[in-house]
PDB file of N, CA and C in Angstrom:
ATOM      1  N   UNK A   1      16.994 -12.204   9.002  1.00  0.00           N
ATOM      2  CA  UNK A   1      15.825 -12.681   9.721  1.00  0.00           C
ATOM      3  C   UNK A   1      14.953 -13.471   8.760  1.00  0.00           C
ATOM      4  N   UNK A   2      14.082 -14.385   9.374  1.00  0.00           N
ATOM      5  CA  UNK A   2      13.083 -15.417   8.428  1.00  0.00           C
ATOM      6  C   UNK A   2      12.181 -14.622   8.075  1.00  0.00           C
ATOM      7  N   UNK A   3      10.983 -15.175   7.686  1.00  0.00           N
ATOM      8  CA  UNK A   3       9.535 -14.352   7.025  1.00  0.00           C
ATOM      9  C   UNK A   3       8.973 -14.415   8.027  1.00  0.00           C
ATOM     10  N   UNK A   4       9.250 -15.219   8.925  1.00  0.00           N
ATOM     11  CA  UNK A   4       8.288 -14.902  10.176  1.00  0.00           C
ATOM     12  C   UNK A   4       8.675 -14.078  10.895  1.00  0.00           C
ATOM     13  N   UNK A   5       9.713 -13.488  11.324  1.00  0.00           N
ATOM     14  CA  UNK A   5      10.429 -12.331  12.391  1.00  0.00           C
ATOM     15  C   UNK A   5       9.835 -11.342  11.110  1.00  0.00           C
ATOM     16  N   UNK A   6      10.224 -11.203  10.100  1.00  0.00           N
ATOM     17  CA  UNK A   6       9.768 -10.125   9.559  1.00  0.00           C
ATOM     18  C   UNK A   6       8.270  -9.749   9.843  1.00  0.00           C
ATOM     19  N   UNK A   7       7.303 -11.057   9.179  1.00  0.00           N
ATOM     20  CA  UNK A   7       5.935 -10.779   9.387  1.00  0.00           C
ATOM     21  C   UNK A   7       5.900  -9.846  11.141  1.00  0.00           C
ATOM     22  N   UNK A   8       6.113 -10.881  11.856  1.00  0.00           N
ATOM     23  CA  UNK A   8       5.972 -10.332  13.518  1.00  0.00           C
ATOM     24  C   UNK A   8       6.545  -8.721  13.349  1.00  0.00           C
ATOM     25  N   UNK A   9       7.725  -8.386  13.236  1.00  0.00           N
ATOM     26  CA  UNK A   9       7.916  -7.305  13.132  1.00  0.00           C
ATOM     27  C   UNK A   9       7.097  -5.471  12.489  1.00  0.00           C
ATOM     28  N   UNK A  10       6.832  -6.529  11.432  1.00  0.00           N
ATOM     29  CA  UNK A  10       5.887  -5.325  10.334  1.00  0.00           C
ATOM     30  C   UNK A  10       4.693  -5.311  10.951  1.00  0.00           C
ATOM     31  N   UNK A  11       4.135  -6.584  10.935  1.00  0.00           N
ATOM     32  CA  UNK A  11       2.526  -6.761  11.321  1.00  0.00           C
ATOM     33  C   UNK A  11       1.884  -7.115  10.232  1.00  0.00           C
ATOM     34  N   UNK A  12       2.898  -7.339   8.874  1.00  0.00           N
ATOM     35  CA  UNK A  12       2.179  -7.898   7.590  1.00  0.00           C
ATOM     36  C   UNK A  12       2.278  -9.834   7.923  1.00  0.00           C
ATOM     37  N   UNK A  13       1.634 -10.258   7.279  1.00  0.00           N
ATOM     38  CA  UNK A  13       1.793 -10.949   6.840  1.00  0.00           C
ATOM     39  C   UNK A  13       2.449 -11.963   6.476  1.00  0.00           C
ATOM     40  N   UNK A  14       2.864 -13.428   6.460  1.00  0.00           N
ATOM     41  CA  UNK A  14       3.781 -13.667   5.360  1.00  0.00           C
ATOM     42  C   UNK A  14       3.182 -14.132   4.200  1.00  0.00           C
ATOM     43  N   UNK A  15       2.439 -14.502   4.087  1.00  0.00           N
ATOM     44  CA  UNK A  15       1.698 -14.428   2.784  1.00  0.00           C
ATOM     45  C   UNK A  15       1.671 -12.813   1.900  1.00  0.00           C
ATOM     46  N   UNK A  16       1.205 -11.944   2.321  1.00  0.00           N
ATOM     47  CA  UNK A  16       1.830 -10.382   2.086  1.00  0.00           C
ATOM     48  C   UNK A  16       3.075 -10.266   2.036  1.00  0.00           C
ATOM     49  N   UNK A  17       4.047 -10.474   2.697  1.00  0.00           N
ATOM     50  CA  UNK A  17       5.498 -10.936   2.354  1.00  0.00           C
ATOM     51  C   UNK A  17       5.836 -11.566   1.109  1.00  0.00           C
ATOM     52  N   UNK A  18       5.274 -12.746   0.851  1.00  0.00           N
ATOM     53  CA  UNK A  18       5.525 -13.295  -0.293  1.00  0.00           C
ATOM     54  C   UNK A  18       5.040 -12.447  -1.588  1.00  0.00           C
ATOM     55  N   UNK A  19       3.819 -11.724  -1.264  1.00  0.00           N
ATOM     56  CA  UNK A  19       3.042 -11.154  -2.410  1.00  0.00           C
ATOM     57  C   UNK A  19       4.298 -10.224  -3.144  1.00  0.00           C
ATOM     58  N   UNK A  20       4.595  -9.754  -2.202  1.00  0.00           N
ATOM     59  CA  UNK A  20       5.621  -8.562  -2.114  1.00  0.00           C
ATOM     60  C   UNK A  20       6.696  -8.556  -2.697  1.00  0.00           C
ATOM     61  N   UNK A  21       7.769 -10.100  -3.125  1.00  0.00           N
ATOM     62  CA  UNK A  21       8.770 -10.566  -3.508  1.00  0.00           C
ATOM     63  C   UNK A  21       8.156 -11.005  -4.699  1.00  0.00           C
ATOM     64  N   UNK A  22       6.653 -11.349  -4.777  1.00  0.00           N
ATOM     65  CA  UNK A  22       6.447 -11.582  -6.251  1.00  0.00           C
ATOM     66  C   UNK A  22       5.860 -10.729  -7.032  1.00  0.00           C
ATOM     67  N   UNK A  23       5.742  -9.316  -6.624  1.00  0.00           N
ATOM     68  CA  UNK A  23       5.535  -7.970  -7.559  1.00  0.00           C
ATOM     69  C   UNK A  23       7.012  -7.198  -7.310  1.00  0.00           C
ATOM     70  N   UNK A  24       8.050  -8.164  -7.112  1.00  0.00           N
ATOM     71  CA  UNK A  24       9.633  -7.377  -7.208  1.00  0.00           C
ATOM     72  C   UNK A  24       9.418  -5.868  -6.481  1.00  0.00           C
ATOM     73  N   UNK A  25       8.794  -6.071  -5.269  1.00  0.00           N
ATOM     74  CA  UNK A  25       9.243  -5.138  -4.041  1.00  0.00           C
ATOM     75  C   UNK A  25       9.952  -5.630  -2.689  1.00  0.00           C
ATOM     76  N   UNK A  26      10.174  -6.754  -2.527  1.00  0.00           N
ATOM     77  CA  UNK A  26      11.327  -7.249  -1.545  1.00  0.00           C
ATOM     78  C   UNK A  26      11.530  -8.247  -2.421  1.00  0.00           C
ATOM     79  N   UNK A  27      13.234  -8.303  -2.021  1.00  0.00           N
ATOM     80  CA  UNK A  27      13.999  -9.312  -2.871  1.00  0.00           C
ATOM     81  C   UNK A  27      15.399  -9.952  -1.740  1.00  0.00           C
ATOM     82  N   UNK A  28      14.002 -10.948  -1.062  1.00  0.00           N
ATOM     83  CA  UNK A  28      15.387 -11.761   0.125  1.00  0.00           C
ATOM     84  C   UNK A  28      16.363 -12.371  -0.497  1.00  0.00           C
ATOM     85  N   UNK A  29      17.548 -12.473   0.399  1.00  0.00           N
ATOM     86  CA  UNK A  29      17.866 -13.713  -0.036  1.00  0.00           C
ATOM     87  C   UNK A  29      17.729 -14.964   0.123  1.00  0.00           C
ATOM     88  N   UNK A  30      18.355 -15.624   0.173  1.00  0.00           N
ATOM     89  CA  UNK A  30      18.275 -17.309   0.692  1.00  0.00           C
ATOM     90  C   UNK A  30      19.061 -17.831   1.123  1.00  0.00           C
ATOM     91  N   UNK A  31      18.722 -18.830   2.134  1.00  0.00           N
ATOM     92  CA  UNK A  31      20.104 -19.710   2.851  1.00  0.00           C
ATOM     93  C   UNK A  31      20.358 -20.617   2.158  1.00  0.00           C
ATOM     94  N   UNK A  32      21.115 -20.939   2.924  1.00  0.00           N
ATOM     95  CA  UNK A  32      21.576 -22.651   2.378  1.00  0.00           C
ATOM     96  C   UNK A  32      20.536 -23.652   2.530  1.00  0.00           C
ATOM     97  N   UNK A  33      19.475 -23.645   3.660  1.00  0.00           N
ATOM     98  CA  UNK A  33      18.465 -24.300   3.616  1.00  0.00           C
ATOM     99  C   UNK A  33      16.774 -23.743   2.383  1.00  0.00           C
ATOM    100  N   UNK A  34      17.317 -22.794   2.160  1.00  0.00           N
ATOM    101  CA  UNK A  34      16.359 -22.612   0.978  1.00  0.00           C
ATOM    102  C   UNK A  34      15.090 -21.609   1.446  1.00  0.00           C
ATOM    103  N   UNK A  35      15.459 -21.193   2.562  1.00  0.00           N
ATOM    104  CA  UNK A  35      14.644 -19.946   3.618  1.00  0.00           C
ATOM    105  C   UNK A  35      14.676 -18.752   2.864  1.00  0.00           C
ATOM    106  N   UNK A  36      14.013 -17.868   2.808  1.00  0.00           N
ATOM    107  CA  UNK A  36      14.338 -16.444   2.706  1.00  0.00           C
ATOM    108  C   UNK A  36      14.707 -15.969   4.281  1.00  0.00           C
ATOM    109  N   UNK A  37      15.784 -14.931   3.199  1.00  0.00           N
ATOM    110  CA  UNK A  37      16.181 -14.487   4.538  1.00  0.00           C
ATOM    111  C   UNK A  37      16.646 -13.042   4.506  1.00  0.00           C
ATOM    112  N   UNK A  38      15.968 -11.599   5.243  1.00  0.00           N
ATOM    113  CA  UNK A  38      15.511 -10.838   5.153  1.00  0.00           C
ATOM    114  C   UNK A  38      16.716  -9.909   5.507  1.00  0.00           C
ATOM    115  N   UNK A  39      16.843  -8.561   5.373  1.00  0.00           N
ATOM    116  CA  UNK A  39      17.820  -7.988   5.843  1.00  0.00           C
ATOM    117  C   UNK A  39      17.211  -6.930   6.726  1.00  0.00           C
ATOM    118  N   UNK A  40      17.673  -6.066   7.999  1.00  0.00           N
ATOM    119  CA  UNK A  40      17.432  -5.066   8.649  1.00  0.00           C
ATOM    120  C   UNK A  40      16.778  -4.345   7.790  1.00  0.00           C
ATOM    121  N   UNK A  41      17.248  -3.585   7.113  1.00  0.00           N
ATOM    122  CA  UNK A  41      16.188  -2.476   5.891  1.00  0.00           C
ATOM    123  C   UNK A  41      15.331  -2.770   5.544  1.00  0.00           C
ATOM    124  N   UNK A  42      14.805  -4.401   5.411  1.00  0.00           N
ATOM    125  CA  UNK A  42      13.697  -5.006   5.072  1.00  0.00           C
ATOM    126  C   UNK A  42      12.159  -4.478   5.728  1.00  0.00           C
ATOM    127  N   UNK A  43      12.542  -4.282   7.123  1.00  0.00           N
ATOM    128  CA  UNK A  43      11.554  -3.724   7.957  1.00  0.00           C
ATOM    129  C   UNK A  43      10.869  -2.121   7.460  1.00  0.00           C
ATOM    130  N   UNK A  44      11.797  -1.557   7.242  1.00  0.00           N
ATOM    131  CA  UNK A  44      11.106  -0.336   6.842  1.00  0.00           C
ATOM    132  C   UNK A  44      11.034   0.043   5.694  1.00  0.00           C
ATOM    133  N   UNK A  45      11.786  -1.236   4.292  1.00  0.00           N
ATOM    134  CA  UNK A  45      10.669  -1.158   2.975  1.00  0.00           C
ATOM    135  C   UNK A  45       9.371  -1.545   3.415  1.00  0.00           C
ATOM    136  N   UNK A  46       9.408  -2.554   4.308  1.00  0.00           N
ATOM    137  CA  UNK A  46       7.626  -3.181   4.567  1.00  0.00           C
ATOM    138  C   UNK A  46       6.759  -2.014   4.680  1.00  0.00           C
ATOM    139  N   UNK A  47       7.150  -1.160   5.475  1.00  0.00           N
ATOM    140  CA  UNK A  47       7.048  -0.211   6.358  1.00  0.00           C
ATOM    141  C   UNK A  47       6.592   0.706   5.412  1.00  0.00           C
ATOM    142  N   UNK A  48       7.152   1.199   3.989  1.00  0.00           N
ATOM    143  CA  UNK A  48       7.349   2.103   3.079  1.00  0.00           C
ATOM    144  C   UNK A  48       5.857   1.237   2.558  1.00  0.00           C
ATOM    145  N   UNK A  49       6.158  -0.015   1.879  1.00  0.00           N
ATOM    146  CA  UNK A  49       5.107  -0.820   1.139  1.00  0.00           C
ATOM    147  C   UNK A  49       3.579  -0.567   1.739  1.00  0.00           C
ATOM    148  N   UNK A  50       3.642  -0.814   2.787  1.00  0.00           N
ATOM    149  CA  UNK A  50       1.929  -0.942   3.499  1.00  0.00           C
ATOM    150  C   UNK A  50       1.457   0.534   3.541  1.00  0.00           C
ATOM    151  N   UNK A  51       2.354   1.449   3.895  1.00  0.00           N
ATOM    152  CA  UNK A  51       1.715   3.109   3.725  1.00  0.00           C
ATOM    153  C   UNK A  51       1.282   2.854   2.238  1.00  0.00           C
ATOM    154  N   UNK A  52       1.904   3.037   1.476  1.00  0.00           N
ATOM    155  CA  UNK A  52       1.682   3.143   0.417  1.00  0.00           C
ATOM    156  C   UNK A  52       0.639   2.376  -0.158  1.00  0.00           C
ATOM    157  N   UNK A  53       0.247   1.323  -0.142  1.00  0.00           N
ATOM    158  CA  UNK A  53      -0.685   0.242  -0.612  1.00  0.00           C
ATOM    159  C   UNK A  53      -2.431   0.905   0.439  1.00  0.00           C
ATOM    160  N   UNK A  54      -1.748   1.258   1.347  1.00  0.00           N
ATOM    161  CA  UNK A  54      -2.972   1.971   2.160  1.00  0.00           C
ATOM    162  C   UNK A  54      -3.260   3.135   2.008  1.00  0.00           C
ATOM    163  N   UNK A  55      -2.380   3.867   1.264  1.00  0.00           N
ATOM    164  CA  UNK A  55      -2.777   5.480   1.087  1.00  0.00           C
ATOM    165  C   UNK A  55      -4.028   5.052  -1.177  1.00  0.00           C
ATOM    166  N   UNK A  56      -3.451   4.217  -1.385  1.00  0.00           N
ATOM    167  CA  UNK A  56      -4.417   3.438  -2.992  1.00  0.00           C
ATOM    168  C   UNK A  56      -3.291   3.659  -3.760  1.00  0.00           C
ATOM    169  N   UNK A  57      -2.136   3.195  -3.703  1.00  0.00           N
ATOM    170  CA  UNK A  57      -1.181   3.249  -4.889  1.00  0.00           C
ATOM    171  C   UNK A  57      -1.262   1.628  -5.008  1.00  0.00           C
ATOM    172  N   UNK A  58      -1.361   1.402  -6.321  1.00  0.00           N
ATOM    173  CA  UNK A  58      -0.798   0.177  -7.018  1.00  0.00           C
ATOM    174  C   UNK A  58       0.491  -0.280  -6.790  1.00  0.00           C
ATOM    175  N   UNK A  59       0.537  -1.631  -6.933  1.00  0.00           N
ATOM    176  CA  UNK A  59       2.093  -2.494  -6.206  1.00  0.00           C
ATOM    177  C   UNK A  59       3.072  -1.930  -7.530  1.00  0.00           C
ATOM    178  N   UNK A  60       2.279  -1.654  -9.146  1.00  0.00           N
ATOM    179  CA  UNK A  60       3.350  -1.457  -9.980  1.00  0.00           C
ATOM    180  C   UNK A  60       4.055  -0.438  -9.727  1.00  0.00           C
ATOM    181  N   UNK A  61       3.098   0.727  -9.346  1.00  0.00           N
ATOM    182  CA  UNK A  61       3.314   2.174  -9.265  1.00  0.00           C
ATOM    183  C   UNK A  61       4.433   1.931  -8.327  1.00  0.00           C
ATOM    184  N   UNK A  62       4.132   0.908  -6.991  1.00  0.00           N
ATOM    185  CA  UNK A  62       5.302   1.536  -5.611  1.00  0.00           C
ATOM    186  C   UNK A  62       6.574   0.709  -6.216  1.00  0.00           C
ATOM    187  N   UNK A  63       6.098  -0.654  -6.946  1.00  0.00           N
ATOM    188  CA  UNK A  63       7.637  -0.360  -7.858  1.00  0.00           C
ATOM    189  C   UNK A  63       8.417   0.517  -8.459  1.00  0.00           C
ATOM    190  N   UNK A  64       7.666   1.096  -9.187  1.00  0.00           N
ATOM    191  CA  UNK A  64       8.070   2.174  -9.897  1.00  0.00           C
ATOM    192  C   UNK A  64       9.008   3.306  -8.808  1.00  0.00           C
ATOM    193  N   UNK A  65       8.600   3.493  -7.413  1.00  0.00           N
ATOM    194  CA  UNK A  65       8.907   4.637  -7.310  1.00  0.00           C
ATOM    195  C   UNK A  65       9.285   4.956  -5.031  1.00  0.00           C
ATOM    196  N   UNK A  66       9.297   3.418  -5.334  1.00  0.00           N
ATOM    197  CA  UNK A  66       9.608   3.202  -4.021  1.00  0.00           C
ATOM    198  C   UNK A  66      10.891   3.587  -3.510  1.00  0.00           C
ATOM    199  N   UNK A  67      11.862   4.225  -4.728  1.00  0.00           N
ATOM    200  CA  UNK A  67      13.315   4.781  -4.054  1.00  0.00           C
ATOM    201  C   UNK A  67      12.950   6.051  -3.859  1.00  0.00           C
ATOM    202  N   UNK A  68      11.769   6.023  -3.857  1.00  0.00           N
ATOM    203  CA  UNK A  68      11.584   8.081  -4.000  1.00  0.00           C
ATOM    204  C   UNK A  68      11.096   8.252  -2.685  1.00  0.00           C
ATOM    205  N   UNK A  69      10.790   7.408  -1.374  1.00  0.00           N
ATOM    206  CA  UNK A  69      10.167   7.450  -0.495  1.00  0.00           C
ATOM    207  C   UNK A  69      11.481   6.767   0.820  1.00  0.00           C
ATOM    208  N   UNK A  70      11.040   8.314   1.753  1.00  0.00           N
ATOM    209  CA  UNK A  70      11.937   7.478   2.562  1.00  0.00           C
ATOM    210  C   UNK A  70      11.249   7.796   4.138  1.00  0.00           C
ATOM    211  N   UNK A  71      11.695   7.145   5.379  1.00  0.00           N
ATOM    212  CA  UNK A  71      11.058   7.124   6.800  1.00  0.00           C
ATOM    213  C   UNK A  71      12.314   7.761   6.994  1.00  0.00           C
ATOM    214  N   UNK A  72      11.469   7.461   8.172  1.00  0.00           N
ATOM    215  CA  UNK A  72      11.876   7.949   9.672  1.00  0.00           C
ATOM    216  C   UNK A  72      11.147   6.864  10.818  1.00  0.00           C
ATOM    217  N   UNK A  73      11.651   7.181  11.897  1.00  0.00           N
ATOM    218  CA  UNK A  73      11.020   5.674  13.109  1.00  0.00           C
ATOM    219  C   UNK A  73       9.969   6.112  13.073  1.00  0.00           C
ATOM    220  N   UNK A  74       8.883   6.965  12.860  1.00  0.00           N
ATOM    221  CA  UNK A  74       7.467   7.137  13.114  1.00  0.00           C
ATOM    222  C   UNK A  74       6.711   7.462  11.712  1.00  0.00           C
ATOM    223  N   UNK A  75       7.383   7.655  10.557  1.00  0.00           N
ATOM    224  CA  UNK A  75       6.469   8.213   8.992  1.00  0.00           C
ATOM    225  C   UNK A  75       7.270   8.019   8.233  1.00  0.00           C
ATOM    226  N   UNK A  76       6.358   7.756   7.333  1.00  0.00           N
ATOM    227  CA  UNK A  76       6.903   7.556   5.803  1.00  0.00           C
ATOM    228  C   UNK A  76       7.068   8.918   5.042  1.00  0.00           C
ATOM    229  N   UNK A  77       8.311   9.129   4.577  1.00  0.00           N
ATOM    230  CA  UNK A  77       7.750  10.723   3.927  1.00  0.00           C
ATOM    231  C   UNK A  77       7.832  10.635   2.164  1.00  0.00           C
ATOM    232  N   UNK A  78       7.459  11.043   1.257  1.00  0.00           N
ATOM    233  CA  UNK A  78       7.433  10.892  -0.227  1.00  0.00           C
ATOM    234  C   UNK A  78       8.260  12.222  -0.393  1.00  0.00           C
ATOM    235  N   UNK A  79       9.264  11.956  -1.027  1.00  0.00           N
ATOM    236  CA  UNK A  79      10.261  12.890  -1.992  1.00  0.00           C
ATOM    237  C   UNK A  79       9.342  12.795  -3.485  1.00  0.00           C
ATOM    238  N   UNK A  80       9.371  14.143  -4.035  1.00  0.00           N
ATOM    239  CA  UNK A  80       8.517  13.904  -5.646  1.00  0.00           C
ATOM    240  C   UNK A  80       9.832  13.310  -6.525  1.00  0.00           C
ATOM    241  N   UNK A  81       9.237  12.246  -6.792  1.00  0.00           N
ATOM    242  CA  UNK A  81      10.194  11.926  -7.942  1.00  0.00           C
ATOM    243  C   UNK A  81       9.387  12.607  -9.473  1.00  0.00           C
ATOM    244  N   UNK A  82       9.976  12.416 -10.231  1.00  0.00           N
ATOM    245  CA  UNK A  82       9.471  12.905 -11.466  1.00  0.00           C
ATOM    246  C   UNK A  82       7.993  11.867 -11.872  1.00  0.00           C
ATOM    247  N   UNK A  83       7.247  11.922 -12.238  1.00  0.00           N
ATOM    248  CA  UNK A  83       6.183  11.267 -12.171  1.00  0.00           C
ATOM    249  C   UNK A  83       5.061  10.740 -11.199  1.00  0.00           C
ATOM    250  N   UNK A  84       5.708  11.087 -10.020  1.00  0.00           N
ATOM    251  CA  UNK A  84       4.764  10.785  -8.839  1.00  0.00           C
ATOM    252  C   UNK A  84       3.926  11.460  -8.299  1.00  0.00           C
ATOM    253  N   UNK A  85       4.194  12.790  -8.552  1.00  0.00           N
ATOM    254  CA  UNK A  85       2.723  13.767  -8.156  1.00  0.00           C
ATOM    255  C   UNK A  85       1.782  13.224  -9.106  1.00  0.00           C
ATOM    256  N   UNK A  86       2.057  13.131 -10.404  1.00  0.00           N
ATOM    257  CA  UNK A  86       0.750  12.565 -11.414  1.00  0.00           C
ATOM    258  C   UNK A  86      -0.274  11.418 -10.740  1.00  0.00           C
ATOM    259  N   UNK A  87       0.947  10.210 -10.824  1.00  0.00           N
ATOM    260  CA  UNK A  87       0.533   9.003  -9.940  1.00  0.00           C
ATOM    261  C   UNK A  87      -0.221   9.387  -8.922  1.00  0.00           C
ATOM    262  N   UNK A  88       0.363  10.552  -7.682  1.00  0.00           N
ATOM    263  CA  UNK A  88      -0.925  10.415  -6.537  1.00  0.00           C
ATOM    264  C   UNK A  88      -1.793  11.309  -6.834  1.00  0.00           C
ATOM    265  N   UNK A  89      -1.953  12.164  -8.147  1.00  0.00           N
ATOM    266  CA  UNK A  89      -3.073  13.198  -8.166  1.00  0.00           C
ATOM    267  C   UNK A  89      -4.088  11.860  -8.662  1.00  0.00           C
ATOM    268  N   UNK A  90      -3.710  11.017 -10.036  1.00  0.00           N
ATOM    269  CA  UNK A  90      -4.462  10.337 -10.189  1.00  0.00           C
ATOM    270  C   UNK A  90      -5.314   9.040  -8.657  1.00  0.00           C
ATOM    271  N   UNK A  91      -4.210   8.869  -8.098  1.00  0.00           N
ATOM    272  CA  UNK A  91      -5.443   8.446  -7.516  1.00  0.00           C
ATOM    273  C   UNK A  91      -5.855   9.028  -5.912  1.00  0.00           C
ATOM    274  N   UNK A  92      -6.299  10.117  -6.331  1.00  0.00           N
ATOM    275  CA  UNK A  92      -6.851  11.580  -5.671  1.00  0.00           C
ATOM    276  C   UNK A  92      -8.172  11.605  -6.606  1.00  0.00           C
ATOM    277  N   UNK A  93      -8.101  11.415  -7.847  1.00  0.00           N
ATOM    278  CA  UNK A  93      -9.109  11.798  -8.322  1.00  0.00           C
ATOM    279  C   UNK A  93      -9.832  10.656  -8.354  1.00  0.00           C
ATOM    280  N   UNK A  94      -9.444   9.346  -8.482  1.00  0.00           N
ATOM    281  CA  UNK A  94     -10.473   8.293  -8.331  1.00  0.00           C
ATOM    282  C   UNK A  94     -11.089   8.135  -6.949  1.00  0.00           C
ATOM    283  N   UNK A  95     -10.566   8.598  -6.005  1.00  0.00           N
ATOM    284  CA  UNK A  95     -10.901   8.674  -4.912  1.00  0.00           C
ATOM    285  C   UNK A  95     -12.141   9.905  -5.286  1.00  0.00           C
ATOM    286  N   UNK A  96     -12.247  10.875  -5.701  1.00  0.00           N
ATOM    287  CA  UNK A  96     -12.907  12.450  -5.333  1.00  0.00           C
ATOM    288  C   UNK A  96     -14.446  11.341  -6.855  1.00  0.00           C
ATOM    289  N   UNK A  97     -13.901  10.524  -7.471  1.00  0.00           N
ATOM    290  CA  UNK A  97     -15.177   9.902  -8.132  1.00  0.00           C
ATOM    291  C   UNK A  97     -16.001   8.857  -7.672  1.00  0.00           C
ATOM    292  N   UNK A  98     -15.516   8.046  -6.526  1.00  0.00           N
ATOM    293  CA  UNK A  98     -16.069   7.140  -6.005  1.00  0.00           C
ATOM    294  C   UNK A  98     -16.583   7.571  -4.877  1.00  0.00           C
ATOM    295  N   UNK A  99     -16.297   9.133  -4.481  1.00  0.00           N
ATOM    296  CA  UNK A  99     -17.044   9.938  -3.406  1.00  0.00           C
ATOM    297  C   UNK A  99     -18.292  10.058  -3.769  1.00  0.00           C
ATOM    298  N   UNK A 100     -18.087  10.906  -5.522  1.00  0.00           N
ATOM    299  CA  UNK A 100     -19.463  11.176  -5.766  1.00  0.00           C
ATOM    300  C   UNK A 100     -20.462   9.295  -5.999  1.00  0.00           C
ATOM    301  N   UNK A 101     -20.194   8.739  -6.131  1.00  0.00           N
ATOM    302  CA  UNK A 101     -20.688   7.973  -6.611  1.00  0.00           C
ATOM    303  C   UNK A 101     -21.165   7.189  -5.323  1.00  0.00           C
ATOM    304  N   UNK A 102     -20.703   7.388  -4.344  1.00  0.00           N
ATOM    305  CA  UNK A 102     -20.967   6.986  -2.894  1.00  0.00           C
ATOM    306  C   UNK A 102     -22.401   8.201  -2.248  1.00  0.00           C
ATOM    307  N   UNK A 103     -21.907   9.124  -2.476  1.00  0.00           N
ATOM    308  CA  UNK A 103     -22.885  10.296  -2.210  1.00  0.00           C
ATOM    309  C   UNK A 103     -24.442  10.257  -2.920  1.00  0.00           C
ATOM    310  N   UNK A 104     -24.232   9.848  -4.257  1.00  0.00           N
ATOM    311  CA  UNK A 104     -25.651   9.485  -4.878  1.00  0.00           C
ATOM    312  C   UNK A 104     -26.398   8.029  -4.850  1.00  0.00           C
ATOM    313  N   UNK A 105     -25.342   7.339  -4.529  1.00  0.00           N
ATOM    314  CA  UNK A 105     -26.322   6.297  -3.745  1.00  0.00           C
ATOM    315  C   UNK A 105     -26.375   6.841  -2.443  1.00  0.00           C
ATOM    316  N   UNK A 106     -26.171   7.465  -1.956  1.00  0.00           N
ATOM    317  CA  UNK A 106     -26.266   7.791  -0.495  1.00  0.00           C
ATOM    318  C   UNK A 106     -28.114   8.448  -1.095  1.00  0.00           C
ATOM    319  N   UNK A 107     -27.658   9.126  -1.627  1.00  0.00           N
ATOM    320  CA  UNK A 107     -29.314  10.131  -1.983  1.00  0.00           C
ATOM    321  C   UNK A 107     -30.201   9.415  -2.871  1.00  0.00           C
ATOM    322  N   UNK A 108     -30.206   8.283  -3.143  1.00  0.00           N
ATOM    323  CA  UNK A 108     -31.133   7.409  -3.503  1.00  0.00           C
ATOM    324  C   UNK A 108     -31.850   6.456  -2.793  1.00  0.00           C
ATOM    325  N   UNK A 109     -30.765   6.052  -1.920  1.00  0.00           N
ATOM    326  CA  UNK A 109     -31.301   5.089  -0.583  1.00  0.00           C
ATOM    327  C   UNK A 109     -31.946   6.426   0.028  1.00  0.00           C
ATOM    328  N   UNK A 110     -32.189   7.479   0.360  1.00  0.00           N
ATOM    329  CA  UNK A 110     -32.523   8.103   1.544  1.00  0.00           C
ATOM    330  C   UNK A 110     -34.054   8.775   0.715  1.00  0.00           C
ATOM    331  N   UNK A 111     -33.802   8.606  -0.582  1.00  0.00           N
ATOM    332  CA  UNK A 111     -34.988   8.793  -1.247  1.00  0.00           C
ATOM    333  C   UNK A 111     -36.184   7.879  -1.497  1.00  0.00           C
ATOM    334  N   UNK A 112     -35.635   6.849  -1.039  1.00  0.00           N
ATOM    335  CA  UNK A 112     -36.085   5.488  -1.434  1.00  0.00           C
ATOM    336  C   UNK A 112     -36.717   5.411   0.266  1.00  0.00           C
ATOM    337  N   UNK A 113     -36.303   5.670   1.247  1.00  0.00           N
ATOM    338  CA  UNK A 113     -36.774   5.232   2.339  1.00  0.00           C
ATOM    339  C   UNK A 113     -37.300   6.560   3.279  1.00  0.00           C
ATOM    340  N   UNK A 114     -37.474   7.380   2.016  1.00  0.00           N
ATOM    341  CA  UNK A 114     -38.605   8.707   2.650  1.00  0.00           C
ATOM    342  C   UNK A 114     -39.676   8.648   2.974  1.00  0.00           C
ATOM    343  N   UNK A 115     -40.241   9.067   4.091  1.00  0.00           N
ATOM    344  CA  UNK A 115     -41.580   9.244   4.665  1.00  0.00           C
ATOM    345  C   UNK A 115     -42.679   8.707   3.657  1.00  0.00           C
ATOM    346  N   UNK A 116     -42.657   9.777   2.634  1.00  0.00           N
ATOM    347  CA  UNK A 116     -43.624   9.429   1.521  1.00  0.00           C
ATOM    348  C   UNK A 116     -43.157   8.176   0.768  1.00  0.00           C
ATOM    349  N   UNK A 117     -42.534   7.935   0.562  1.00  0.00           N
ATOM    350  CA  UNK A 117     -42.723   6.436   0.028  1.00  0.00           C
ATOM    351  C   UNK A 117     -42.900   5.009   1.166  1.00  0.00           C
ATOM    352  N   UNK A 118     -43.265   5.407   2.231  1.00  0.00           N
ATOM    353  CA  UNK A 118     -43.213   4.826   3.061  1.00  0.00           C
ATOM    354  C   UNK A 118     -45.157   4.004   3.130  1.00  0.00           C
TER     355      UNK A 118
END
């Protein structure tokens, strides 16, 4: 299939498509006219790629470790590969720091627009 049946299919992109072949996570081939050209499995690496990029893993990381992850027609499921609990604890914890850091501006704006300073 072209980049466009793919895009239509996934719901990415082809520009995201392309991103994707140039951080060596899809690797089409090509026709004779110089097309990429996608294979069936293609759909549900996409598939694997966008969970992942949406859950905050880095494109290196899902290089790293995108054979460790496999679907099903409705979810993506993660097998631990050796290094990948680290990978998602770490970004578990940047997540649990940009909470706090969301939370105290939260309590500065609300301090800032208290009665008494009003």
């Amino acid at each position: 299939m072209l980049i466009g049946e793919l895009a239509a299919r996934t719901g990415a992109s082809t520009r995201s498509l392309r991103h994707y072949e140039d951080c060596d996570l899809l690797v089409p081939t090509r026709g004779g006219n110089g097309y990429r050209v996608y294979a069936e499995s293609d759909v549900a690496r996409v598939a694997k790629i966008r969970a992942l990029i949406a859950a905050g893993l880095a494109t290196a990381t899902i290089r790293e470790y995108l054979e460790c992850i496999g679907s099903d027609r409705d979810r993506v499921q993660l097998r631990m590969c050796p290094g990948l609990r680290a990978q998602l604890d770490a970004v578990a914890d940047r997540l649990d720091a940009q909470q706090a850091v969301i939370e105290q501006t939260r309590q500065r704006l609300c301090a800032l627009t208290a009665p008494e300073n009003a």
